[in-house]
Protein backbone atom coordinates (compact mmCIF):
# COMPACT_ATOMS: atom_id res chain seq x y z
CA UNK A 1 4.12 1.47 -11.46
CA UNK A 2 0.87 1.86 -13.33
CA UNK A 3 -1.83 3.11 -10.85
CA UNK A 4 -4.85 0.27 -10.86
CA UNK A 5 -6.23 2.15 -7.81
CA UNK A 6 -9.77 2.77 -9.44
CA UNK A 7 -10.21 -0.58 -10.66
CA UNK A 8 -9.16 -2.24 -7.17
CA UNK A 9 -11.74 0.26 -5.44
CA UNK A 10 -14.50 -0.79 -7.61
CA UNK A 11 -14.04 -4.34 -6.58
CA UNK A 12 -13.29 -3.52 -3.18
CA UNK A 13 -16.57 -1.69 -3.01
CA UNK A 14 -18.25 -4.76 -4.36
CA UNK A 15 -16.92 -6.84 -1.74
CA UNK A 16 -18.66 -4.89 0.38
CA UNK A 17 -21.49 -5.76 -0.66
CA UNK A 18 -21.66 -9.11 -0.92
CA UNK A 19 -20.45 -9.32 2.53
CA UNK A 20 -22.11 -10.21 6.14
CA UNK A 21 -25.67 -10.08 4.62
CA UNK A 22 -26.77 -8.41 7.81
CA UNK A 23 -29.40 -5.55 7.38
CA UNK A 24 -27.79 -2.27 8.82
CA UNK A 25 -29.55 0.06 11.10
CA UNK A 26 -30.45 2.81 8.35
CA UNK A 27 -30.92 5.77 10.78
CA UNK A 28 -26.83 5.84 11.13
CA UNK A 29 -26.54 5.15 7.54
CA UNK A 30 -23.31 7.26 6.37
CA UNK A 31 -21.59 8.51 2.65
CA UNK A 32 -17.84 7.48 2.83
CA UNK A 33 -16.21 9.26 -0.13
CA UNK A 34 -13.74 7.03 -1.28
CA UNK A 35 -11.00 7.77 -4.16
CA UNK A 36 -9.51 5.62 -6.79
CA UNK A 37 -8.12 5.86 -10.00
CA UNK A 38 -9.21 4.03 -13.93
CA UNK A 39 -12.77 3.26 -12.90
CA UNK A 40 -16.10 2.82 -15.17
CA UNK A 41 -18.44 5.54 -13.93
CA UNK A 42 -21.26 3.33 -14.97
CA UNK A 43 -19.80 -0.14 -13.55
CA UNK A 44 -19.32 2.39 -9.95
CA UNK A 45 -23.06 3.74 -10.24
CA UNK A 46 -24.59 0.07 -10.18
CA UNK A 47 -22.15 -0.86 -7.14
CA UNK A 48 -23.25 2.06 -5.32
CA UNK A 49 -26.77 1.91 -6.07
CA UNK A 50 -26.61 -2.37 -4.72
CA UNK A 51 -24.44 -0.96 -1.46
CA UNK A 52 -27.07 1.56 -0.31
CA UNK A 53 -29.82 -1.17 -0.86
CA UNK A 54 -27.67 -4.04 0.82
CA UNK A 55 -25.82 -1.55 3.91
CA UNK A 56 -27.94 1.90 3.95
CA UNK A 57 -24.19 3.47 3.48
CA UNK A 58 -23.56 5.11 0.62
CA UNK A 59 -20.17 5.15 -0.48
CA UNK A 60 -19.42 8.26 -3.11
CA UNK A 61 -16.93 6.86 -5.41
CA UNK A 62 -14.77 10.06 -7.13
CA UNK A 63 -12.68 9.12 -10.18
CA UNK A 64 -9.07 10.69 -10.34
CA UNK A 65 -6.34 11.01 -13.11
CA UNK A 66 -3.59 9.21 -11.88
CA UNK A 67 -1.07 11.62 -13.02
CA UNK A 68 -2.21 14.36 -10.85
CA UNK A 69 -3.83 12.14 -8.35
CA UNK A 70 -1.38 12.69 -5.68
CA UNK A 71 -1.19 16.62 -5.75
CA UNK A 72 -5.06 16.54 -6.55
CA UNK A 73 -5.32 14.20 -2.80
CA UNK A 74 -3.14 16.87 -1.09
CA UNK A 75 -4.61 19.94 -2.29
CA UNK A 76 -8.43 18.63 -1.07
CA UNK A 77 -6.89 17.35 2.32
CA UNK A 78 -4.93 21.07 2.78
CA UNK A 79 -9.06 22.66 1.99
CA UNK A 80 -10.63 20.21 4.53
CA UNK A 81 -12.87 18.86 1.36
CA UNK A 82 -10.68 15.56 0.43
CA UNK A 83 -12.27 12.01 0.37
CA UNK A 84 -13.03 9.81 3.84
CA UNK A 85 -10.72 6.64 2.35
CA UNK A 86 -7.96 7.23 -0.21
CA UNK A 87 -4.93 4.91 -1.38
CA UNK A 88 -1.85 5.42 -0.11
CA UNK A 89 1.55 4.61 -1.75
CA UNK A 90 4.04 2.47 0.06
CA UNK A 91 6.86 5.01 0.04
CA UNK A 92 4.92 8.16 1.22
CA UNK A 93 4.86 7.84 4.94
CA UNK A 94 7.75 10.20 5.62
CA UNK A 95 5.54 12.54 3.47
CA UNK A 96 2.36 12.45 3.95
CA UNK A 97 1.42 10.85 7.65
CA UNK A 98 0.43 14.12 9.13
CA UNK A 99 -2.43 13.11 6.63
CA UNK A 100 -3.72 9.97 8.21
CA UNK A 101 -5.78 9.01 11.03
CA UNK A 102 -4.11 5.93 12.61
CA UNK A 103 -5.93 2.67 13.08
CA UNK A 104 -7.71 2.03 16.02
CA UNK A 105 -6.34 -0.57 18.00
CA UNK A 106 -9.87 -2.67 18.57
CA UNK A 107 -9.34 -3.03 14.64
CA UNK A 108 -5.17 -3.33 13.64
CA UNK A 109 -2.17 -2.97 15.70
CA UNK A 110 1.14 -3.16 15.03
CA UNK A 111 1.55 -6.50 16.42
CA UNK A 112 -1.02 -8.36 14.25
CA UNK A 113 0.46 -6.54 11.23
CA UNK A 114 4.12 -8.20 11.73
CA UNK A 115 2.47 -11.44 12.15
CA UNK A 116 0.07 -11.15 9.20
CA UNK A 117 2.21 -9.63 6.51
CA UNK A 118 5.44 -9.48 5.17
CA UNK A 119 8.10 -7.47 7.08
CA UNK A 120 7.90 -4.59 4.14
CA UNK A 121 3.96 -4.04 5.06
CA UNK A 122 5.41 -3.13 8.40
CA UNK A 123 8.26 -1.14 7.34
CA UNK A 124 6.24 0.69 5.13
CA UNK A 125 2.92 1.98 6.85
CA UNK A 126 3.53 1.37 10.67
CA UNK A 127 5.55 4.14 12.59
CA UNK A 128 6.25 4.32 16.34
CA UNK A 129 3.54 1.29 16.72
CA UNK A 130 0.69 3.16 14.76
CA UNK A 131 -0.80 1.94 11.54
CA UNK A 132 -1.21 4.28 9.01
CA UNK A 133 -2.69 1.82 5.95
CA UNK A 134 -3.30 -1.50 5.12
CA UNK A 135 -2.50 -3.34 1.74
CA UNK A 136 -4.93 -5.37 0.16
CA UNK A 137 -2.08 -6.48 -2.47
CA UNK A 138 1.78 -6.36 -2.52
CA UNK A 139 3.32 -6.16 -5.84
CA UNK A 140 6.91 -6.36 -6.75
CA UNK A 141 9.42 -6.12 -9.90
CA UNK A 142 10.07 -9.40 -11.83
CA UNK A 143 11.46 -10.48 -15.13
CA UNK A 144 8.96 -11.26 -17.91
CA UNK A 145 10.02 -13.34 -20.79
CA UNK A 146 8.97 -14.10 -24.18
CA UNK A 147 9.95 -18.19 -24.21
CA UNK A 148 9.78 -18.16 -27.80
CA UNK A 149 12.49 -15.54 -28.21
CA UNK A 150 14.68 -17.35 -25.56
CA UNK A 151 13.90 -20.89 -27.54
CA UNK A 152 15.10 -19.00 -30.90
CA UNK A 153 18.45 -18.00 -29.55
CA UNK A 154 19.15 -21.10 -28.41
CA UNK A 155 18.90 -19.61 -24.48
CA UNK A 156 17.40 -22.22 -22.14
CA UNK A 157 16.45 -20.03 -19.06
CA UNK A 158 15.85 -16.71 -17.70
CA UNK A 159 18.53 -15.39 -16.61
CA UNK A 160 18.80 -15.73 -12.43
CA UNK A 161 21.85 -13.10 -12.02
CA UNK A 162 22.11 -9.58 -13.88
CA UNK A 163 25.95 -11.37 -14.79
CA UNK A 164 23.89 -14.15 -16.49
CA UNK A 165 21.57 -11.30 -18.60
CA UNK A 166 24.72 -9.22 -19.47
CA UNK A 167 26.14 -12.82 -20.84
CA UNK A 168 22.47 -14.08 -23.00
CA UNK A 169 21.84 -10.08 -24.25
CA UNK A 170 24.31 -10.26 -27.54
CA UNK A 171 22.28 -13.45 -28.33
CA UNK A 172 19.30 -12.25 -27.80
CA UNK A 173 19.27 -9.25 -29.59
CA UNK A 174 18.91 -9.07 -33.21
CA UNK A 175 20.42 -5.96 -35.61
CA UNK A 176 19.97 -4.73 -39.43
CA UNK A 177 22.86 -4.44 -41.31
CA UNK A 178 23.27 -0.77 -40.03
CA UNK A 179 23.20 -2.21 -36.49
CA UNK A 180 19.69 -0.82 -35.88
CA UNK A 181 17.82 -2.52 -33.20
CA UNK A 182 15.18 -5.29 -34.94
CA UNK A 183 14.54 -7.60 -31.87
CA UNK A 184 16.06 -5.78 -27.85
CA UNK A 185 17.15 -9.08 -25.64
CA UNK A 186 16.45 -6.58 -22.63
CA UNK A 187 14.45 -3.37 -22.19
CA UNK A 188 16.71 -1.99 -20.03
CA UNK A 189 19.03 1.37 -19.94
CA UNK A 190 16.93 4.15 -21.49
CA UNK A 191 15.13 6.24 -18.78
CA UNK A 192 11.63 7.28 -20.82
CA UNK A 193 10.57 4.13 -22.53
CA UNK A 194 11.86 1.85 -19.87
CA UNK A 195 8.70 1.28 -17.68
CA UNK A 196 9.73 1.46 -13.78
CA UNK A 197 12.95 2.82 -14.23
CA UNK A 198 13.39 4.57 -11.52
CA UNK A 199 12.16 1.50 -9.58
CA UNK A 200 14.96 -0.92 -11.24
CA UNK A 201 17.69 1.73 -10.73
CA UNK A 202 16.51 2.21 -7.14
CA UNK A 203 16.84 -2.12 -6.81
CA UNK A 204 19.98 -2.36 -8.53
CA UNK A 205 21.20 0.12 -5.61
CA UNK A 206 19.81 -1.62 -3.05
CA UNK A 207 21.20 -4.85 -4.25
CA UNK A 208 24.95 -3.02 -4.54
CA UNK A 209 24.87 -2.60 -0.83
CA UNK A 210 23.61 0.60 -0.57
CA UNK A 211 20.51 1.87 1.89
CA UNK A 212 19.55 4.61 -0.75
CA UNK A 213 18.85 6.41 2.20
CA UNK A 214 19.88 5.54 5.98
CA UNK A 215 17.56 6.29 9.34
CA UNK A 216 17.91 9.55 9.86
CA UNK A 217 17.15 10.56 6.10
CA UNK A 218 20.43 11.34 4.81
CA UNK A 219 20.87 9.98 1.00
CA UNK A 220 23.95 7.43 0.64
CA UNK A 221 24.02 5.90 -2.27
CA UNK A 222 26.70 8.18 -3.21
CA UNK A 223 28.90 7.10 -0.53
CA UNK A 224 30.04 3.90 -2.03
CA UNK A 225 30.54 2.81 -5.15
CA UNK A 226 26.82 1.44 -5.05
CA UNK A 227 25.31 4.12 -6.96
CA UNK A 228 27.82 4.61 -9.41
CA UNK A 229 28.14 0.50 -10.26
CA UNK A 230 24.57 0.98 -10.30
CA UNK A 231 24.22 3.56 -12.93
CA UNK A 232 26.97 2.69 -14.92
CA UNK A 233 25.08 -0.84 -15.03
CA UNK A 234 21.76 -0.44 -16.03
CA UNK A 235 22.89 2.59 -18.86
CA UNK A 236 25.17 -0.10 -20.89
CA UNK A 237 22.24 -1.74 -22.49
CA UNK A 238 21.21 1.38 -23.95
CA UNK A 239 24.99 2.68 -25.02
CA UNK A 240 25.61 2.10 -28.90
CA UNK A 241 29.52 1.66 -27.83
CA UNK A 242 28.56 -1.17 -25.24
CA UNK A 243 28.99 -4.81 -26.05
CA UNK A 244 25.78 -5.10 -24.23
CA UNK A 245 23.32 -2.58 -26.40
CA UNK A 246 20.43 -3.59 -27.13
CA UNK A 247 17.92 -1.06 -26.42
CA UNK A 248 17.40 2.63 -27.68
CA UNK A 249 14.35 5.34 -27.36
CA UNK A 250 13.42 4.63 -31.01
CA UNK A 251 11.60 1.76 -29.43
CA UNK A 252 7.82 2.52 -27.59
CA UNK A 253 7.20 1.54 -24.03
CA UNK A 254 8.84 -1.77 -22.88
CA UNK A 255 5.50 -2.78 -21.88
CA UNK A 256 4.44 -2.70 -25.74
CA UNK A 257 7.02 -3.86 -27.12
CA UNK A 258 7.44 -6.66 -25.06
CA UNK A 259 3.35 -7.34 -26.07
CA UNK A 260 3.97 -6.96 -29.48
CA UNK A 261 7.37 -9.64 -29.53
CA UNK A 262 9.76 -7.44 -30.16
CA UNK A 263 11.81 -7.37 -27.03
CA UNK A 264 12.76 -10.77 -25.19
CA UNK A 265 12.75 -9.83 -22.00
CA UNK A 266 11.50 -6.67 -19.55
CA UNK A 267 10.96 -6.30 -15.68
CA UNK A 268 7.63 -5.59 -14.53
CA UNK A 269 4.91 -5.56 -11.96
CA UNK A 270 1.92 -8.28 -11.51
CA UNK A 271 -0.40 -5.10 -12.22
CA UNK A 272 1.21 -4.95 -15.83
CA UNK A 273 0.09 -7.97 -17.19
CA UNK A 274 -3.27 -7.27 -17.83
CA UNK A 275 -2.68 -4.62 -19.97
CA UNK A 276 0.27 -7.45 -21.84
CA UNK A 277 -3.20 -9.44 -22.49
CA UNK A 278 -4.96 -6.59 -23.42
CA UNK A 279 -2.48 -5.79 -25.69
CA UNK A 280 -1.95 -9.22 -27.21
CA UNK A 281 -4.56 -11.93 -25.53
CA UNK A 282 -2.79 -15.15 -26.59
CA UNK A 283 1.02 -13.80 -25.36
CA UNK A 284 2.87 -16.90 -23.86
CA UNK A 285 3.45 -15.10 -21.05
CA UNK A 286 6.35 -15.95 -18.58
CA UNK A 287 7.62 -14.93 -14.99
CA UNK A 288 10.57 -15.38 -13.39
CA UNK A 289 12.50 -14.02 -10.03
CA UNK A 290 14.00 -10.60 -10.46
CA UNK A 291 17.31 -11.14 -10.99
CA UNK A 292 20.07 -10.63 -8.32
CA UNK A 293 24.04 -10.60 -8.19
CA UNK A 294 25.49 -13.61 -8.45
CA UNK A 295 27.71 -12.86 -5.33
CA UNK A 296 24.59 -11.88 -3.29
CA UNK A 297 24.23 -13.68 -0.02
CA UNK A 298 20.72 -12.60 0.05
CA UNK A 299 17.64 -12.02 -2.03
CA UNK A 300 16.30 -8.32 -2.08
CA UNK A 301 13.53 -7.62 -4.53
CA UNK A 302 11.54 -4.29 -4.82
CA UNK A 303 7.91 -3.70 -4.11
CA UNK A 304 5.61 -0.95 -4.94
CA UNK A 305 2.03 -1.17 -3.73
CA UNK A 306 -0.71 1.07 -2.40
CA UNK A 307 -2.62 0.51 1.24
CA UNK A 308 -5.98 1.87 2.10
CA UNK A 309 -5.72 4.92 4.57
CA UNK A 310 -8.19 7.25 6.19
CA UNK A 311 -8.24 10.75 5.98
CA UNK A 312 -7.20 12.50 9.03
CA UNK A 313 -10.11 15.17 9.23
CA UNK A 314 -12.86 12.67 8.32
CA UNK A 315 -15.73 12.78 10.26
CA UNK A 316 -16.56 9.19 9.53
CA UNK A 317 -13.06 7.77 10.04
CA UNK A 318 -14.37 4.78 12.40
CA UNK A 319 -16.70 3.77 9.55
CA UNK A 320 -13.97 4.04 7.35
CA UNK A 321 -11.84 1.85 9.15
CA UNK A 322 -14.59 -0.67 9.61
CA UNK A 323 -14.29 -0.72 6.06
CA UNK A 324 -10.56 -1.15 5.98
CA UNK A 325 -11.29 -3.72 8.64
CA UNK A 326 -13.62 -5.96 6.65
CA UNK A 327 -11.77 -5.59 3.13
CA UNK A 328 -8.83 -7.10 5.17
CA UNK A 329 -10.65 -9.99 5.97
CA UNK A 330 -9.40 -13.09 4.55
CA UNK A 331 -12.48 -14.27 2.20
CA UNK A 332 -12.89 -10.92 1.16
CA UNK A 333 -8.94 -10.91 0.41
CA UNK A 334 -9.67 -14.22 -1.31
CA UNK A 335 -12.01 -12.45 -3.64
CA UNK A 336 -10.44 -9.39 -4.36
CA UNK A 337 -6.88 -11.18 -5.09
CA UNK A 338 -9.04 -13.54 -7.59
CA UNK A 339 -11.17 -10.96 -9.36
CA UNK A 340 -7.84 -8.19 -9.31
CA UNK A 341 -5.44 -11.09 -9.94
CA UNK A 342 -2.83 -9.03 -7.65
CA UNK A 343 -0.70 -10.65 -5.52
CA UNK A 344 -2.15 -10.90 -1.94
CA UNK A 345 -0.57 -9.15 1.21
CA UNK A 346 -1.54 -11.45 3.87
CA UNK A 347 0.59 -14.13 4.25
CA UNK A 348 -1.94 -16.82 4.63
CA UNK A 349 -3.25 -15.80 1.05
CA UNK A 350 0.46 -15.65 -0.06
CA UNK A 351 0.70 -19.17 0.49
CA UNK A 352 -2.15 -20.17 -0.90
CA UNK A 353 -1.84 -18.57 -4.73
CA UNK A 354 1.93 -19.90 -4.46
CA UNK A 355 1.26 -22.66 -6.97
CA UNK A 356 -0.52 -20.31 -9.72
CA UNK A 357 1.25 -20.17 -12.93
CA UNK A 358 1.54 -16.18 -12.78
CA UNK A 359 1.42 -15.46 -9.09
CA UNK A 360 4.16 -18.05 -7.35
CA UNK A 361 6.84 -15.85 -8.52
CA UNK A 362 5.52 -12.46 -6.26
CA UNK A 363 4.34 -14.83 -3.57
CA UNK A 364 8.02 -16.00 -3.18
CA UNK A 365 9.07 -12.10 -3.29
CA UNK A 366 6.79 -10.78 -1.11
CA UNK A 367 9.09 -11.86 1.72
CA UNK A 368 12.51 -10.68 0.10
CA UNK A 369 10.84 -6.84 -0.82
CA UNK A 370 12.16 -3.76 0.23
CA UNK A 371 11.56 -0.28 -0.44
CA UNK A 372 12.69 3.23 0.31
CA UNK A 373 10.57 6.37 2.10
CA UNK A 374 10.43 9.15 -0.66
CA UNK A 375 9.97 12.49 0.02
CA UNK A 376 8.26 13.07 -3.20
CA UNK A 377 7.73 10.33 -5.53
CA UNK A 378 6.86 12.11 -8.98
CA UNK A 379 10.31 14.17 -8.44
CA UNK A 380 12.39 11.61 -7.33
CA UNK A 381 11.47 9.77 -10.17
CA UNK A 382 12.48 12.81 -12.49
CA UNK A 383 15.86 13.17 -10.83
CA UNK A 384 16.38 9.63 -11.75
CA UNK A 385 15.64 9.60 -15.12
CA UNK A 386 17.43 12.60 -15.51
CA UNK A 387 20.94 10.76 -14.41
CA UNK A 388 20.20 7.79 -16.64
CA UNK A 389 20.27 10.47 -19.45
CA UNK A 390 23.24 12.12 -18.04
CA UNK A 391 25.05 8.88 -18.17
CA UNK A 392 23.95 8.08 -21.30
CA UNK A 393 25.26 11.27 -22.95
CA UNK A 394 29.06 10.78 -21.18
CA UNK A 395 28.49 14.93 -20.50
CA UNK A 396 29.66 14.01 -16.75
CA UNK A 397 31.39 11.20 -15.00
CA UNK A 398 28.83 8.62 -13.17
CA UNK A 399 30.17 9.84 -9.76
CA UNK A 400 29.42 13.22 -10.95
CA UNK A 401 26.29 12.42 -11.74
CA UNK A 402 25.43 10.63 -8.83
CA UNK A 403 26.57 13.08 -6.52
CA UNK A 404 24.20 15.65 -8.13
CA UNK A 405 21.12 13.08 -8.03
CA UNK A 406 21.92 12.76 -4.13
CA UNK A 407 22.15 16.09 -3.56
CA UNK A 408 18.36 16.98 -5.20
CA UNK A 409 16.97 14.25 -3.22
CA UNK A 410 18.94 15.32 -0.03
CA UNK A 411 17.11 18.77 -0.94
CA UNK A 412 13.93 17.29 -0.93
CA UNK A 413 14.09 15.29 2.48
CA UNK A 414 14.73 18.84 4.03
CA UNK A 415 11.92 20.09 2.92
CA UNK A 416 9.69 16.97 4.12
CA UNK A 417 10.54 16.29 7.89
């Protein structure tokens, strides 16, 4: 998922601002460093300049790449010089929370969590009753459309089942006489120019039945036919011999493409559609519920979303949690979910942006999310790319390949708990 971590902090800073309006008692005024990710240095040095006038805290904001912004976060927290609040990815718990300094219970417990978020929020950054972050969005994969390309091949709705895309694909795809690729019906199969692979791969598993990985950290999505189905699955779109082809790495990012109305559909996050409006400002754009199998019992959709946490070794970590504390509350929640447009995490706010053109679809998901605890994000995500190309070359057989993918990962767990 694209990292918007910079921009969010610049409006979460903001917020802080314009909040209680009560003059703070200057002699304990205190700089919270806080990093985030895509932020204008200029837009940060006006904030920061209006918070110490408003608060007498200043807040030091500290720009990061967001490729290396993870290894960047642990090297400073190893040397004792990393920042006071920092966000923290929804699957790195397992990981990383030797790292955090737990709530205080004055401020969140594990109890008003449950009742105030989804179940994922929980799963995801509370462990044995202590919270490690809080969310001040919850994003999740959906299926983005382009209704005109849907109207022109004479396809009436999304698909609601991945049955019901493998069916509409052959329509919606249009060739050149040498069968090259003019118009994808799906951006799905490749694993480079597919945006969130690893994330769809990961759902598709999940939706086969299979835990990806089971309570005591042992990978099983080998163990059944769940990973294989799964693989096998999402690689036929990109597979010239498949009756479902209809995407190739001759194409750019399905993000572009999708922007620039060449590809009819592609699954994305809410945090991807500004940069579909940046790309092309009058896109019809349309949402619809990630699809699921049409012998599923149950919905199960896949989130990936960052929560505010508090460095461990911070000498202001009560201030920074007074922070966390106030961002959470819900007319500053109002405010950031309006200026971010970001789907909220609270469920009061979840009901409320439920009738919004763009947002009803993840307020509906929000419930039905799940997720997985990675041991190391940036790898797993290269071990799964590298089996969609192993599957796509036919060099091994899918349980083969799965097996091997399992195996890394397994690897990896060792070396995390």
């Amino acid at each position: 998922m694209m990292i918007i971590g910079g921009a969010i902090i610049g409006i979460v800073i903001l917020l802080l601002i314009l909040g209680t309006g009560i003059r703070p008692d200057r002699s304990r005024s205190q700089e919270i460093v806080v990093w985030g990710l895509f932020e204008d240095p200029e837009m940060f040095e006006e904030i920061a300049k209006a918070h110490l006038q408003e608060t007498g805290n200043k807040i030091i904001y500290i720009q990061k790449n967001p490729i290396t912004y993870e290894q960047e976060l642990l090297n400073a927290l190893a040397g004792g010089s990393g920042p006071d609040v920092f966000f923290f990815k929804n699957s790195w718990l397992l990981r990383h929370h030797d790292k955090v300094e737990t709530a205080p219970d004055n401020l969140f417990t594990a109890g008003e969590i449950e009742e105030n978020y989804p179940q994922i929020v929980a799963r995801d950054f509370i462990s044995e009753s202590e919270v490690f972050a809080v969310p001040m969005f919850l994003d999740t994969l959906a299926l983005f459309y382009n209704q005109d390309l849907l109207d022109q091949a004479a396809v009436p709705f999304p698909p609601k089942t991945w049955e019901e895309l493998v069916e509409i694909t052959p329509r919606l795809t249009k060739t050149d006489a040498s069968r090259g690729i003019v118009y994808s019906g799906v951006a799905l199969g490749t694993p480079n120019n597919t945006d969130h692979a690893a994330d769809i791969l990961s759902l598709l598993m999940i939706q086969a039945g299979s835990e990806i990985v089971d309570n005591e950290f042992n990978v099983t999505f080998h163990r059944t036919k769940a990973g294989e189905e799964s693989l096998g699955f999402y690689s036929q779109f990109a597979k010239p011999t498949s009756k479902s082809y209809t995407w190739n790495d001759n194409f750019d990012s399905s993000i572009e493409e999708f922007a620039m109305g060449k590809v009819a559909i592609i699954f994305g996050y809410a945090s991807d559609i500004q940069k579909i409006k940046s790309i092309s400002p009058y896109f019809n754009l349309k949402i619809a519920l990630m699809p699921q199998s049409r012998s599923a019992s149950i919905r199960k959709d896949y989130a990936s979303y960052w929560g505010l946490a508090v460095n461990k070794h911070s000498q202001k970590s009560l201030a920074a949690w007074n922070l966390i504390s106030y961002l959470s509350q819900n007319e500053q929640s109002r405010d950031f979910q309006r200026k971010t447009q970001l789907p909220p995490a609270k469920r009061l706010l979840l009901s409320e942006v439920k009738n919004q053109p763009l947002m009803d679809v993840f307020s509906k998901q929000a419930y039905t999310a799940v997720s997985w605890p990675q041991p190391e994000t940036n790898v797993v995500e290269s071990i799964f790319k590298r089996g969609i190309t192993d599957a796509l070359s036919d060099r091994k057989s899918l349980n083969n390949i799965v097996s091997d993918m399992a195996n890394e990962i397994d690897e990896l767990f060792k070396k995390s708990i």
